[in-house]
N, C-alpha and C. Protein backbone atom coordinates (compact mmCIF):
# COMPACT_ATOMS: atom_id res chain seq x y z
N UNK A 1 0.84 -1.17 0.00
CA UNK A 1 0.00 0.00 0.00
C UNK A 1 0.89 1.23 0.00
N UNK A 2 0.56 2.26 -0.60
CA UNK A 2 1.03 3.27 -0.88
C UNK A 2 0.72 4.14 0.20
N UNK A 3 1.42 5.42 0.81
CA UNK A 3 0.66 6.21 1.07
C UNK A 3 1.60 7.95 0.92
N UNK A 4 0.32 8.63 0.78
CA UNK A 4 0.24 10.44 0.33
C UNK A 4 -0.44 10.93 1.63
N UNK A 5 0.67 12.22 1.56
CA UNK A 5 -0.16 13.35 2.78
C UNK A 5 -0.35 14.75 2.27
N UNK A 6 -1.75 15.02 1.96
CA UNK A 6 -2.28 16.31 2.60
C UNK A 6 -1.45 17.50 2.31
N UNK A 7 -1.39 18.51 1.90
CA UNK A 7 -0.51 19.37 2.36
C UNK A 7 0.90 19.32 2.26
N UNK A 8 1.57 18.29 1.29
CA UNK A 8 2.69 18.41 1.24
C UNK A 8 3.33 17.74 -0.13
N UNK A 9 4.19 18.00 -1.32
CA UNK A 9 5.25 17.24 -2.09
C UNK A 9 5.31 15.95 -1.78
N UNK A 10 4.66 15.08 -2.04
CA UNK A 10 4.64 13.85 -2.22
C UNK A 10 5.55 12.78 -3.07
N UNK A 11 6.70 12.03 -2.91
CA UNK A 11 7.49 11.01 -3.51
C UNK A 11 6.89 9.81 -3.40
N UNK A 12 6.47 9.74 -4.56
CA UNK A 12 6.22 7.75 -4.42
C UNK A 12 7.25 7.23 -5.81
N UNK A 13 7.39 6.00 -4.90
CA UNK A 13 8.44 5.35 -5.91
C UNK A 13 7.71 4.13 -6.71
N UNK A 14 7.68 3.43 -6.95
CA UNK A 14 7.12 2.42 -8.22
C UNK A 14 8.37 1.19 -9.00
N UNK A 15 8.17 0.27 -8.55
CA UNK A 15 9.49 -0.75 -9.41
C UNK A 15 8.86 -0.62 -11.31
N UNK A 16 9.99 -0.75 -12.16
CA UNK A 16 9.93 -0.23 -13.06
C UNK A 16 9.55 -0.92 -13.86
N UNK A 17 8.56 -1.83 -14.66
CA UNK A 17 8.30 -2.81 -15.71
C UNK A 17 8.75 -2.77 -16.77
N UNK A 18 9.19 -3.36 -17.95
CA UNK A 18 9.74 -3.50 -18.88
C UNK A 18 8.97 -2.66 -20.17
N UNK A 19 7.23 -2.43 -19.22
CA UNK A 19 6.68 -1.85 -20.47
C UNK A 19 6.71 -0.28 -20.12
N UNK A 20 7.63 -0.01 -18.65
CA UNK A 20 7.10 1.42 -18.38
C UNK A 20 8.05 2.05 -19.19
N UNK A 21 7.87 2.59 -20.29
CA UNK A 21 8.88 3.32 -21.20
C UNK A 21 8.17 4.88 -21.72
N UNK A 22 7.42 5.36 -20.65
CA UNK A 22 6.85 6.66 -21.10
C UNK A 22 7.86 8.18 -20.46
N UNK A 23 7.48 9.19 -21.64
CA UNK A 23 8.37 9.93 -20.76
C UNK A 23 7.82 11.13 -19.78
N UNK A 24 6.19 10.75 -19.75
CA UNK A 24 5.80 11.59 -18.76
C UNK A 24 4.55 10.23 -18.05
N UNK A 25 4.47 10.29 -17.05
CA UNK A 25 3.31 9.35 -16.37
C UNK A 25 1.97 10.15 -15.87
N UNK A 26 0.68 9.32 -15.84
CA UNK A 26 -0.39 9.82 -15.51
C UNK A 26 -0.86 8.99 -14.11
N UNK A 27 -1.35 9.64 -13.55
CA UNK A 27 -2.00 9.37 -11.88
C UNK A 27 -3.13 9.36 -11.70
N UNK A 28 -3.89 8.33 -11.69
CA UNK A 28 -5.34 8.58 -11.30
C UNK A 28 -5.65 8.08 -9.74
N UNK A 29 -6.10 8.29 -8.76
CA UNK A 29 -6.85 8.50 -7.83
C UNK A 29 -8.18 7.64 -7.73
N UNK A 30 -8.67 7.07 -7.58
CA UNK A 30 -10.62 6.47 -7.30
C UNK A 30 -10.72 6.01 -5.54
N UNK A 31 -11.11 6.80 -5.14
CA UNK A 31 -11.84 6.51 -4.04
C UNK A 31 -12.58 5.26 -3.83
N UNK A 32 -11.74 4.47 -3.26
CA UNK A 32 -12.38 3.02 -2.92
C UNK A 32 -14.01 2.80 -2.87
N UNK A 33 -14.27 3.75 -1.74
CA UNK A 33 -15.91 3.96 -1.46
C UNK A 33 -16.52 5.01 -1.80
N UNK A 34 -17.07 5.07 -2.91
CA UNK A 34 -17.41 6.54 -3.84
C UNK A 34 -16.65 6.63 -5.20
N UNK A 35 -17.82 7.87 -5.65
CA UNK A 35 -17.33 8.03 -7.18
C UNK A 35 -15.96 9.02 -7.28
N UNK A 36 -15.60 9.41 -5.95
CA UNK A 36 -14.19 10.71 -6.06
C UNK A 36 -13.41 10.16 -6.57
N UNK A 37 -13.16 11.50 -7.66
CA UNK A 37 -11.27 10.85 -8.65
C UNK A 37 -10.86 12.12 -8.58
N UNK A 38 -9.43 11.80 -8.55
CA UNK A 38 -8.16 12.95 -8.64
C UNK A 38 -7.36 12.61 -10.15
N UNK A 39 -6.91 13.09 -10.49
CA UNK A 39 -6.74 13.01 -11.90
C UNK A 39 -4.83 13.86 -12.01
N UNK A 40 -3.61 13.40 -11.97
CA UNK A 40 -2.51 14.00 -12.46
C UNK A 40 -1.73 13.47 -13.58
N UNK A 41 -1.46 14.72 -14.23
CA UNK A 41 -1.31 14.24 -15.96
C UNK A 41 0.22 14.73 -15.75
N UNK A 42 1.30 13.98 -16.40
CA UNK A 42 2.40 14.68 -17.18
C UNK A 42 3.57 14.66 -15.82
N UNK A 43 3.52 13.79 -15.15
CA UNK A 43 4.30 13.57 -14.02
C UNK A 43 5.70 13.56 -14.54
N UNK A 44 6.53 13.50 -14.54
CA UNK A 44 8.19 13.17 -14.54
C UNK A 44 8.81 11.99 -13.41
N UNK A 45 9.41 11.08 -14.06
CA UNK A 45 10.62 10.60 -13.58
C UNK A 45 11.55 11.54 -13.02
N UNK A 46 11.78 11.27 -11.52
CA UNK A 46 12.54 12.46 -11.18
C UNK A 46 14.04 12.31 -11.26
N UNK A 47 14.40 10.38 -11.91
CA UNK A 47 15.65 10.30 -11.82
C UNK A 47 15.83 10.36 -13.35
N UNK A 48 15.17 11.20 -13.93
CA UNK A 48 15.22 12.06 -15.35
C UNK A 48 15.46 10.81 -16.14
N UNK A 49 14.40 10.13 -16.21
CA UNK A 49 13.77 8.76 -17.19
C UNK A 49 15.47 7.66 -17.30
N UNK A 50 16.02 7.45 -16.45
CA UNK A 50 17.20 6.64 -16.33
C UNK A 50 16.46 5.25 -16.92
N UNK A 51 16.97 4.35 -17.92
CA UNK A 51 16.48 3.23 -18.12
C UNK A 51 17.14 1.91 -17.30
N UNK A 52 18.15 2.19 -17.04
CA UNK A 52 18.74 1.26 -15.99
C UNK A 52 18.52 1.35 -14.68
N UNK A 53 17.61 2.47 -14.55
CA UNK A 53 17.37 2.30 -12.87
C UNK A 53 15.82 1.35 -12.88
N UNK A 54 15.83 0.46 -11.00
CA UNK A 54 14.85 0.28 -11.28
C UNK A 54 13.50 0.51 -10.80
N UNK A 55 13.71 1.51 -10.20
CA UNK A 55 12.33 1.85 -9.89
C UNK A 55 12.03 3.30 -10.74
N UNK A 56 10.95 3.86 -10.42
CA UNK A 56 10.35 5.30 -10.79
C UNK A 56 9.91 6.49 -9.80
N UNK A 57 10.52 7.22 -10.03
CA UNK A 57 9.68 8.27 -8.16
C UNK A 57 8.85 8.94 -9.09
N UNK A 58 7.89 9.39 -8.57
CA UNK A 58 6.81 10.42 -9.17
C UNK A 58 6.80 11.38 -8.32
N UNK A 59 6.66 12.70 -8.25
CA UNK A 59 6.47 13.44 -7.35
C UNK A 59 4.37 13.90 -7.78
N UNK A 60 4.03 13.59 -6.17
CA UNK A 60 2.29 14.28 -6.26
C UNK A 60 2.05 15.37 -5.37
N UNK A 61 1.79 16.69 -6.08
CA UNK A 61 1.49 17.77 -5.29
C UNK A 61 0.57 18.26 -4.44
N UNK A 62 0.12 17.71 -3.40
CA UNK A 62 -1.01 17.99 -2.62
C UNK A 62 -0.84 19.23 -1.63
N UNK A 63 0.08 19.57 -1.94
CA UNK A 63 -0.14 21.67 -1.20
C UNK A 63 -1.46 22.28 -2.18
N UNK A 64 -1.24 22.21 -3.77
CA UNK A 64 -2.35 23.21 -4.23
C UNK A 64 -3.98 22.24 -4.42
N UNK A 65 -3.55 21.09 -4.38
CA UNK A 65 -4.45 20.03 -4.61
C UNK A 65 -5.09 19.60 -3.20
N UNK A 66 -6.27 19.16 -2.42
CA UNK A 66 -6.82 19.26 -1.23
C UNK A 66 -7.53 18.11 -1.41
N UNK A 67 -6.95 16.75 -1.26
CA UNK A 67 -7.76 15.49 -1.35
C UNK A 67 -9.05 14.96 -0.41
N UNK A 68 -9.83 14.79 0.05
CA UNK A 68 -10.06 13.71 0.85
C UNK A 68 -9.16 12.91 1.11
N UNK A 69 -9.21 12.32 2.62
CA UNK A 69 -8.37 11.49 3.27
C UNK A 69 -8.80 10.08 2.82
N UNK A 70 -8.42 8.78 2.96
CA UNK A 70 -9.22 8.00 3.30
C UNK A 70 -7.89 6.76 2.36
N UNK A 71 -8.85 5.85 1.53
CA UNK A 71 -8.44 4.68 0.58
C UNK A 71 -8.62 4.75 -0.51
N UNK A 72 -7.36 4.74 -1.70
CA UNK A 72 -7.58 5.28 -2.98
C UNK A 72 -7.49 3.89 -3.80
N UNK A 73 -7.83 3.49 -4.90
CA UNK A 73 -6.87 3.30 -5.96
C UNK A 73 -5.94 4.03 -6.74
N UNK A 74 -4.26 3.11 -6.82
CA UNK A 74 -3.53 4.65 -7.59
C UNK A 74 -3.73 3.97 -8.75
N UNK A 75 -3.67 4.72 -9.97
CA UNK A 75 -3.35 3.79 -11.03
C UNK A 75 -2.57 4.69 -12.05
N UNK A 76 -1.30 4.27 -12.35
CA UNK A 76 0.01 4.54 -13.49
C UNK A 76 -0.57 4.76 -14.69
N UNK A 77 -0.57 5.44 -15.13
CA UNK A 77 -0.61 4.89 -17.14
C UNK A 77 0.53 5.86 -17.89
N UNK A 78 0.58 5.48 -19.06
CA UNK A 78 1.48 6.61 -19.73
C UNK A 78 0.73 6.26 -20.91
N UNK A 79 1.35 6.46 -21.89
CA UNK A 79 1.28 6.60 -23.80
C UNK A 79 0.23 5.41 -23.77
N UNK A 80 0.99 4.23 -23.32
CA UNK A 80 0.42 2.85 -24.14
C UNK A 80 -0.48 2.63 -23.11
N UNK A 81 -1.08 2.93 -22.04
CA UNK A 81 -2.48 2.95 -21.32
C UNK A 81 -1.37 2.13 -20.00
N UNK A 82 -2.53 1.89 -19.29
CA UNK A 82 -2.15 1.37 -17.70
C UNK A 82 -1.20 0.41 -17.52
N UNK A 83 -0.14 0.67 -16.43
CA UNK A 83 0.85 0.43 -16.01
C UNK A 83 0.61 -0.45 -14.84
N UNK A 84 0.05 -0.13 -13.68
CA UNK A 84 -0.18 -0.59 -12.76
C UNK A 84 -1.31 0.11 -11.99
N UNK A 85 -1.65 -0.79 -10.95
CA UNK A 85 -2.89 -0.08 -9.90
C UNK A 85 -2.49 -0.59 -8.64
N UNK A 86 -2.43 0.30 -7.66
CA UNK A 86 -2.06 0.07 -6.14
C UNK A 86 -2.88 0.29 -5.16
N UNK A 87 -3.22 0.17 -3.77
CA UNK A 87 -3.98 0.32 -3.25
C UNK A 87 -3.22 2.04 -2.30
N UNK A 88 -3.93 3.01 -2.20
CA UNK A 88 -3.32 3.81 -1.28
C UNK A 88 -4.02 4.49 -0.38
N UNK A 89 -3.00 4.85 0.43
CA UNK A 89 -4.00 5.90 1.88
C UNK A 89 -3.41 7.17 1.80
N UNK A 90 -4.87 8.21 1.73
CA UNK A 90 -4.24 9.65 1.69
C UNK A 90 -4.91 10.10 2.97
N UNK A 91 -3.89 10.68 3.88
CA UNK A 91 -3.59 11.30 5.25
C UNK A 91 -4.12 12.72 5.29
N UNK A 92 -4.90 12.72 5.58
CA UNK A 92 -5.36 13.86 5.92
C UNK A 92 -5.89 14.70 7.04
N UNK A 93 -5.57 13.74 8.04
CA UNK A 93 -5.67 13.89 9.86
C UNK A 93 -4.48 13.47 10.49
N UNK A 94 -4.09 13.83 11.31
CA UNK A 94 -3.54 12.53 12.96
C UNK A 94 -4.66 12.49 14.06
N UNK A 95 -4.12 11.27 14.79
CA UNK A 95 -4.43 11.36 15.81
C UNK A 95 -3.87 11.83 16.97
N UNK A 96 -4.00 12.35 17.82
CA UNK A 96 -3.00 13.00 19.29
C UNK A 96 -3.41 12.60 19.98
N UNK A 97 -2.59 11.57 21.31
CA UNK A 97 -3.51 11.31 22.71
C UNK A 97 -2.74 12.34 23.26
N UNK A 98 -3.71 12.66 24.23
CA UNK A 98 -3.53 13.47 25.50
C UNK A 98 -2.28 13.19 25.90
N UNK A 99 -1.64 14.23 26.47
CA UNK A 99 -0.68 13.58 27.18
C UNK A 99 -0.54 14.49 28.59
N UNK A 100 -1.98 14.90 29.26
CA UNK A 100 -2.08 15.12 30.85
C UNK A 100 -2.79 14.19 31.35
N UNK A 101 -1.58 12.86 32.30
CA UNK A 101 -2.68 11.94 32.65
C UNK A 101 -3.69 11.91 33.86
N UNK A 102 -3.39 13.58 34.41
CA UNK A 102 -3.93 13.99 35.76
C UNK A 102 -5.45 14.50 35.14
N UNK A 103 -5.46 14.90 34.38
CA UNK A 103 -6.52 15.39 33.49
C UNK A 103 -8.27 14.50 33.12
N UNK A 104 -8.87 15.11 33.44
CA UNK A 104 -10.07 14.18 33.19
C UNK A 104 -10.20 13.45 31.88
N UNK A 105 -9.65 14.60 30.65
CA UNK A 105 -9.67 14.55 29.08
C UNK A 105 -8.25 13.39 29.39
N UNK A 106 -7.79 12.67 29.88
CA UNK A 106 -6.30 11.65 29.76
C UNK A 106 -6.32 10.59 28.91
N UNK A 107 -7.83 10.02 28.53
CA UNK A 107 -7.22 9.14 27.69
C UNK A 107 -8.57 9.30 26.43
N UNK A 108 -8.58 10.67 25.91
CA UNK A 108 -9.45 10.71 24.86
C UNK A 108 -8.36 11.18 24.03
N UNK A 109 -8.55 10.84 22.68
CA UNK A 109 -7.89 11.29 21.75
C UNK A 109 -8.21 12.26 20.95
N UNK A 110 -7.58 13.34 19.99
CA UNK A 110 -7.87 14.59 19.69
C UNK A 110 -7.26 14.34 18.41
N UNK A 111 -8.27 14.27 17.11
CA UNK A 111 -8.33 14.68 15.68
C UNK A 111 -7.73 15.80 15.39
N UNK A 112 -6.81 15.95 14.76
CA UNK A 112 -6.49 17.82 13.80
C UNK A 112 -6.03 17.14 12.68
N UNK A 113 -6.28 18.68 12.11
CA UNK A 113 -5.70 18.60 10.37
C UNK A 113 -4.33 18.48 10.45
N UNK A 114 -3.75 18.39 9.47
CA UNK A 114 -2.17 18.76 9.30
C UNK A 114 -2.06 19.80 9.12
């Protein structure tokens, strides 16, 4: 499983198949439960399309982009159509426990954004 956060330059890496020979990659997104899709076109190899290396990093920009959190499908494609499909989690909370254990609130936990 993959996973992306919220609010930040995202690196995912990818092992490289024999058919991945594109020189820009596409990203699709589907929300496991629901019709939500995210859609990124024209990605780059960031180790500037090396054919002897073997994996792929993609960089995904979620500073200007504002996902839902939850369970995605990722899915690769380039030129010649789909590459692969992964399962991923996009972060879009933590959790915080308390940490006053004198405190009545001591063992509830506290949701925030990033």
């Amino acid at each position: 499983m993959k996973s992306i956060r919220n609010g930040l330059v995202n690196y995912v890496s990818f092992v490289r198949t024999y058919d991945m020979q594109a020189e820009a990659y596409n990203v699709k997104l589907e929300k496991v439960v629901g019709s939500v899709e995210y859609n990124f076109y024209g990605l780059q190899d960031i180790s500037s399309f090396d054919a002897c290396n073997d994996f792929i990093t993609l960089t995904i920009d979620l500073i200007d982009t504002d996902i839902d959190g939850g369970e995605y499908y990722l899915t690769i494609s380039g030129a010649s159509g789909d590459y692969a499909k992964y399962l991923c989690n996009v972060k879009d909370h933590e959790y915080v426990n308390s940490t006053n254990a004198n405190s009545l609130l001591a063992s509830t936990v506290k949701i925030s954004n990033l």
